[in-house]
N, C-alpha and C. Protein backbone atom coordinates (compact mmCIF):
# COMPACT_ATOMS: atom_id res chain seq x y z
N UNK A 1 3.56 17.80 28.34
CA UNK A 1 4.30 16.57 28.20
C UNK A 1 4.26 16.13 26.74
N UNK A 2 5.49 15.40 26.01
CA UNK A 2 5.27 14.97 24.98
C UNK A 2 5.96 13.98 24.73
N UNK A 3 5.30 13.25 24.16
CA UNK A 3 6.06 11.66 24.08
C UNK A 3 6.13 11.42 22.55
N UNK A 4 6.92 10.46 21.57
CA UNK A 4 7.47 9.99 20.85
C UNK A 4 6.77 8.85 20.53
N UNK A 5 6.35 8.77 18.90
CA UNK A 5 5.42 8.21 18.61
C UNK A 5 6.09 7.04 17.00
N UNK A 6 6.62 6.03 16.91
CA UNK A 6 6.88 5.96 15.43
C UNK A 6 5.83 4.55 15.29
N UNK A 7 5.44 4.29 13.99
CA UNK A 7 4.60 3.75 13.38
C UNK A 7 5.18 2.59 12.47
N UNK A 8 5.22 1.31 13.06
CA UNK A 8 6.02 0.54 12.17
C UNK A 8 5.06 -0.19 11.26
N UNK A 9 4.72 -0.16 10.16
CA UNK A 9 3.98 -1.13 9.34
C UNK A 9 3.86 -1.31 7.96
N UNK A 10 3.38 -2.03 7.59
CA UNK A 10 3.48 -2.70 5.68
C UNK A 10 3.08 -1.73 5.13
N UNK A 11 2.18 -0.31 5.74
CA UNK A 11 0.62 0.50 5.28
C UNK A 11 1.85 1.76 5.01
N UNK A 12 1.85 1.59 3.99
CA UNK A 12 2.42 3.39 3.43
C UNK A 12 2.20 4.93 4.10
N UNK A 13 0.83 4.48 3.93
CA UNK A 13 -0.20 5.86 4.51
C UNK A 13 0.18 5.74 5.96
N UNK A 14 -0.07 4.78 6.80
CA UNK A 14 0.62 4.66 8.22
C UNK A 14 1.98 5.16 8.31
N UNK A 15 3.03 4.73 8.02
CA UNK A 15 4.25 5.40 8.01
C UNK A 15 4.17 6.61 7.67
N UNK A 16 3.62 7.33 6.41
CA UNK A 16 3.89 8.87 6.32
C UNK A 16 3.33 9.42 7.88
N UNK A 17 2.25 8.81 8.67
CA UNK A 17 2.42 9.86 9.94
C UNK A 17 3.01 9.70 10.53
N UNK A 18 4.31 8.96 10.58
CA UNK A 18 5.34 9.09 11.64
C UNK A 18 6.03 10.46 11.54
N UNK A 19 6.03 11.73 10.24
CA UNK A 19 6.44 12.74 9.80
C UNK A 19 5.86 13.53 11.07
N UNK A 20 4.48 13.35 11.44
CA UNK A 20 4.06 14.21 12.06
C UNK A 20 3.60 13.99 13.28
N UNK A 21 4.01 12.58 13.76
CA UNK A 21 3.80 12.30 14.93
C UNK A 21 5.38 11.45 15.65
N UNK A 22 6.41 12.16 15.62
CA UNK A 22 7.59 12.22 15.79
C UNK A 22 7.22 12.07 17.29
N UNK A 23 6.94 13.82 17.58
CA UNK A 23 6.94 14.41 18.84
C UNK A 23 5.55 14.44 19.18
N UNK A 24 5.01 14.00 20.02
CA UNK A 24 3.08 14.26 20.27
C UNK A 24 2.75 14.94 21.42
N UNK A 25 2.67 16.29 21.31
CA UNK A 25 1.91 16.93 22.75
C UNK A 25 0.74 16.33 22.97
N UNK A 26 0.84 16.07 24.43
CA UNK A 26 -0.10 14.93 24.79
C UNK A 26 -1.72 15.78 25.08
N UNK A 27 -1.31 17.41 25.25
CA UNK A 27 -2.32 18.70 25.42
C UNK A 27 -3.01 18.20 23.97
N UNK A 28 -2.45 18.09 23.47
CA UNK A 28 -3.19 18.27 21.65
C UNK A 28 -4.44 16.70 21.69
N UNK A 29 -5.31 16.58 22.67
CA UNK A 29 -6.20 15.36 21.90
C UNK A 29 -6.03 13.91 22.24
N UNK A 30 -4.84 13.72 23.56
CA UNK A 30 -4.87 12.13 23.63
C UNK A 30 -6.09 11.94 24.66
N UNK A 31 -6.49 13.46 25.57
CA UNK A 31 -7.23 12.99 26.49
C UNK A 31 -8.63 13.83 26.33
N UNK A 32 -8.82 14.31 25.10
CA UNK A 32 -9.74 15.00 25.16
C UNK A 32 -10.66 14.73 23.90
N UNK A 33 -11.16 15.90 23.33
CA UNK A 33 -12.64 15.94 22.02
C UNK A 33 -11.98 15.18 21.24
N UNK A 34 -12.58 13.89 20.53
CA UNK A 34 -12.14 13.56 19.32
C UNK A 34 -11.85 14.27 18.14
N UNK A 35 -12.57 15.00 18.08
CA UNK A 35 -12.58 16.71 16.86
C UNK A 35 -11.68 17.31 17.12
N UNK A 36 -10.81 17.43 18.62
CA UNK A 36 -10.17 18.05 19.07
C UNK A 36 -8.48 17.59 18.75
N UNK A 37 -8.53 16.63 18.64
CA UNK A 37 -7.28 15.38 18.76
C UNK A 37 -6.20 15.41 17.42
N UNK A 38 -5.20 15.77 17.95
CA UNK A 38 -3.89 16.10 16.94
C UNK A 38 -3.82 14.99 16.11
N UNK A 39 -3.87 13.55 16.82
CA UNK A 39 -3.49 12.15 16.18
C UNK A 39 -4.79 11.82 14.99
N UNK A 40 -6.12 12.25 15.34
CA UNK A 40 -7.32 12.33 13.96
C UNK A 40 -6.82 13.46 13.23
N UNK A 41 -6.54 14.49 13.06
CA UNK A 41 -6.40 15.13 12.52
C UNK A 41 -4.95 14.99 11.43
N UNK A 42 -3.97 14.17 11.91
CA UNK A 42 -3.19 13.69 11.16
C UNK A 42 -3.46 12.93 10.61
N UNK A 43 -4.27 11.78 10.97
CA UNK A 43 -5.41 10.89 9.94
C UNK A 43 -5.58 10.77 9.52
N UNK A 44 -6.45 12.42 9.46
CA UNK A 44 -7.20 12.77 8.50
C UNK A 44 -6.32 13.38 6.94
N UNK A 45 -5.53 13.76 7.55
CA UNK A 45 -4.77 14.37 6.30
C UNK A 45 -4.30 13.36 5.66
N UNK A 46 -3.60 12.11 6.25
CA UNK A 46 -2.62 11.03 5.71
C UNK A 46 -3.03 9.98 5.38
N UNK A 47 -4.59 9.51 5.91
CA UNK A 47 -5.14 8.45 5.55
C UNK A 47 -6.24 8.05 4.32
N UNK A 48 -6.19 7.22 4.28
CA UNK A 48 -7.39 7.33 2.43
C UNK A 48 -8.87 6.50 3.21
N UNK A 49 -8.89 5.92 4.28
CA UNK A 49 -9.95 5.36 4.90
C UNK A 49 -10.48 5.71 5.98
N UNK A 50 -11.10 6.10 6.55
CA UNK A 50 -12.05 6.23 7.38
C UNK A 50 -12.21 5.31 8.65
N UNK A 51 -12.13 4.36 8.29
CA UNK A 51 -12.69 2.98 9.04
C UNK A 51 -11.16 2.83 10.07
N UNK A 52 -10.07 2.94 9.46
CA UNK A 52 -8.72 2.38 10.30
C UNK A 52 -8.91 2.63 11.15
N UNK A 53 -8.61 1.77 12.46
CA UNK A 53 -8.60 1.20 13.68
C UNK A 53 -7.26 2.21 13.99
N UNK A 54 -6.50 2.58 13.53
CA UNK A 54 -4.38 2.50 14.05
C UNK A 54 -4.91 3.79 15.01
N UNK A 55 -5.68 4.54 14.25
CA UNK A 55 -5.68 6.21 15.62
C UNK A 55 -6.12 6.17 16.57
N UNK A 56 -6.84 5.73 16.75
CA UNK A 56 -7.65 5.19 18.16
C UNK A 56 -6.58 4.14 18.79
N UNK A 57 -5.67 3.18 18.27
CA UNK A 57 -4.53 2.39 18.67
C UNK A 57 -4.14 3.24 19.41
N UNK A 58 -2.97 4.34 18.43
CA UNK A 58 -2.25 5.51 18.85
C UNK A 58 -2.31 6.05 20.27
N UNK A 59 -3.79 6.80 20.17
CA UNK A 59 -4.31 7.14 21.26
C UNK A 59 -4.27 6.54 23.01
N UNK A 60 -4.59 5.18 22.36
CA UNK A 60 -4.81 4.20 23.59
C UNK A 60 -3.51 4.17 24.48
N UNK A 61 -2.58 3.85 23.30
CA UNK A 61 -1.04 3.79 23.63
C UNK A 61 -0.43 4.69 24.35
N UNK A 62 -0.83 5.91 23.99
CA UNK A 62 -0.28 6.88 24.70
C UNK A 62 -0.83 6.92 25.99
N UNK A 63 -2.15 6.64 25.97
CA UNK A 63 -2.57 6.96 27.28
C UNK A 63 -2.19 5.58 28.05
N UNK A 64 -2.10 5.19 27.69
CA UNK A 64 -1.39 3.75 28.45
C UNK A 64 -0.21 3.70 29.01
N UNK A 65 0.53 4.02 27.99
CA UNK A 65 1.95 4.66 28.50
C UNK A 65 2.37 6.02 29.74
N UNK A 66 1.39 7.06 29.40
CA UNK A 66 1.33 8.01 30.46
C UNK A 66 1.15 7.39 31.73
N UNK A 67 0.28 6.18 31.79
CA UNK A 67 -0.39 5.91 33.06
C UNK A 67 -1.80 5.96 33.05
N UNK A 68 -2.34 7.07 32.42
CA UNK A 68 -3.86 7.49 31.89
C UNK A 68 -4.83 6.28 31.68
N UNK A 69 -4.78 5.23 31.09
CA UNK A 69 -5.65 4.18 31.01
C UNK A 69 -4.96 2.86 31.08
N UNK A 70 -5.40 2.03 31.30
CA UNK A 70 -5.23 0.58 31.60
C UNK A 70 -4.81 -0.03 30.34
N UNK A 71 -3.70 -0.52 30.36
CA UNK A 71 -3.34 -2.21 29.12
C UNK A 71 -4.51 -2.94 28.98
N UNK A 72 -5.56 -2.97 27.95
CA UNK A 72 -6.51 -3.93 27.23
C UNK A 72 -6.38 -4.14 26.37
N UNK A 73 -6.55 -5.64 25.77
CA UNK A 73 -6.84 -5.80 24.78
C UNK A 73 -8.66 -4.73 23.79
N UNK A 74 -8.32 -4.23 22.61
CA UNK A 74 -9.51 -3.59 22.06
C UNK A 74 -9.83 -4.86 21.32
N UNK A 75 -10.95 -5.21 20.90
CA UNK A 75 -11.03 -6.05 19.71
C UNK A 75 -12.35 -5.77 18.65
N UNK A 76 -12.18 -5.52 17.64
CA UNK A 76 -13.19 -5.39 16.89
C UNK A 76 -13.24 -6.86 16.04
N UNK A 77 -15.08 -6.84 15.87
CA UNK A 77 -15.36 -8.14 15.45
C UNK A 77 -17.14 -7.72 14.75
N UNK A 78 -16.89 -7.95 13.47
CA UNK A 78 -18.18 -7.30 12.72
C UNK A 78 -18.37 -8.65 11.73
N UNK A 79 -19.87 -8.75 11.90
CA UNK A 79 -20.42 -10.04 11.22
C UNK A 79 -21.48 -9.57 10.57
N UNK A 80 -21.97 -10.29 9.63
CA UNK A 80 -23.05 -10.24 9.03
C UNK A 80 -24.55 -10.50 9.58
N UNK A 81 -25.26 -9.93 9.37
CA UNK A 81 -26.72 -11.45 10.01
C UNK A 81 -27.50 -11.55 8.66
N UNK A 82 -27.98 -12.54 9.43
CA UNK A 82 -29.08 -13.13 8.60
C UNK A 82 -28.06 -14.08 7.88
């Protein structure tokens, strides 16, 4: 199965993977090894940070869309202590 993926946002580096995530075999990594996963591995090539949240988005989406996992909100929230 492969579903259709485009990337709308302000982030440069985000848009260039819409080049390569046009078409997304869903075999390639939405449901499996993170190491394994077509959408990190485009990431990895297109992104300058590490930290971005959008692939793991990606991911979610798709599997959301398949049916595969449930509509949640994700939320990340990182504080300091002390």
């Amino acid at each position: 199965m492969k579903v259709q993926v485009q990337i709308i946002s302000a982030c440069q580096d985000l848009r260039s993977m819409n080049e390569d995530l046009a078409l997304v075999d869903c075999s390639k990594g939405v449901f499996g090894k993170m190491v394994e996963s077509y959408i990190y591995q485009v990431a990895s090539k297109r992104l300058k940070h590490p930290d971005c949240p959008i692939p793991c988005a990606i991911i979610k989406t798709i599997q959301v869309e398949l049916g595969g996992a449930i509509p949640k909100d994700v939320v990340i929230k990182i504080e300091r202590s002390g």
